[in-house]
Protein backbone atom coordinates (compact mmCIF):
# COMPACT_ATOMS: atom_id res chain seq x y z
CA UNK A 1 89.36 133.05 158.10
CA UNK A 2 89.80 132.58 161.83
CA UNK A 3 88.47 129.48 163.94
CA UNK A 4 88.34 128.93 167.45
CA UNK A 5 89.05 125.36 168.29
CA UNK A 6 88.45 123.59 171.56
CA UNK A 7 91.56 121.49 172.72
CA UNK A 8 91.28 119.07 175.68
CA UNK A 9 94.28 117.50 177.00
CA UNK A 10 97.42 120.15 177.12
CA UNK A 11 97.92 120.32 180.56
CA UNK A 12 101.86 122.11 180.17
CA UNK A 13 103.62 123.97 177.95
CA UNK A 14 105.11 120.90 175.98
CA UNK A 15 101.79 119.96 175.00
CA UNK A 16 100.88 123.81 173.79
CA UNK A 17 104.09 123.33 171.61
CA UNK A 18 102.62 120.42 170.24
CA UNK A 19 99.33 121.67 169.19
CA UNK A 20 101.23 124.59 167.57
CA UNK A 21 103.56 122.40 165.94
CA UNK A 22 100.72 120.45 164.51
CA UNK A 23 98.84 123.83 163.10
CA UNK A 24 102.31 124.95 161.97
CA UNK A 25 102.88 121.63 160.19
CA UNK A 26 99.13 122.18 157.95
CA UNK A 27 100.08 125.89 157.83
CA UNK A 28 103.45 127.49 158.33
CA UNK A 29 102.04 130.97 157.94
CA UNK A 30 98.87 130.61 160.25
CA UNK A 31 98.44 132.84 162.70
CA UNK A 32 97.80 131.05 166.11
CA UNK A 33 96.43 132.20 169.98
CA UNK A 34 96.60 129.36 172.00
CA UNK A 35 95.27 129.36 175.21
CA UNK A 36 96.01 126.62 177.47
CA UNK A 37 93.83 127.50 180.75
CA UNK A 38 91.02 128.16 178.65
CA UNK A 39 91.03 125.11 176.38
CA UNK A 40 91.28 127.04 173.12
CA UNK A 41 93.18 127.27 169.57
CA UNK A 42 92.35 130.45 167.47
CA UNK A 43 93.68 129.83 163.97
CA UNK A 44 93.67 132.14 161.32
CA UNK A 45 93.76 130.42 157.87
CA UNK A 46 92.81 130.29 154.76
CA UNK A 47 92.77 125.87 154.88
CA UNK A 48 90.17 123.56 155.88
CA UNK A 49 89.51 123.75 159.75
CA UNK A 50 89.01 119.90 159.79
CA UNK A 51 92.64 120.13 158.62
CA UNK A 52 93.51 121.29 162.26
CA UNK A 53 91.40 119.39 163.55
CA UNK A 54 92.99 116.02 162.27
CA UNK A 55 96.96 117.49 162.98
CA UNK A 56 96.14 117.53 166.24
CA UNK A 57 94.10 114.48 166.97
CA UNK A 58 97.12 113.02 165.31
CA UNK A 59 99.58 114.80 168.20
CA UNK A 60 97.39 113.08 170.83
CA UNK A 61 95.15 115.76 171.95
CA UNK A 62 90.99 115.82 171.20
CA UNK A 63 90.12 118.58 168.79
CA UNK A 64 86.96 119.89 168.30
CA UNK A 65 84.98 123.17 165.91
């Protein structure tokens, strides 16, 4: 299953690290696009999407479906 979330917040490239390390950390074997510019995390993976969501809220960033 892939998801498009909407990120706001990563304004560098620490902070798309972050977000990736927070998807990585719910699932290691995800397949992620992240696209700073743009706002957006597309995920594919077979767990929850609020999952995600909650990883990152947790890094400091606001997640939304």
């Amino acid at each position: 299953t892939t998801i498009t979330l909407t990120i706001d917040g990563m304004t560098c490239v620490h902070c798309e690290k972050a977000v990736q390390k927070a998807i990585k950390s719910i699932d290691a074997e995800a397949q992620t696009t992240i696209n700073r510019p743009a706002g957006t995390a597309c995920i594919t993976s077979e767990q929850p999407p609020d999952m995600f969501v909650a990883a990152i809220v947790k890094e400091g960033y606001s997640a939304s479906l």
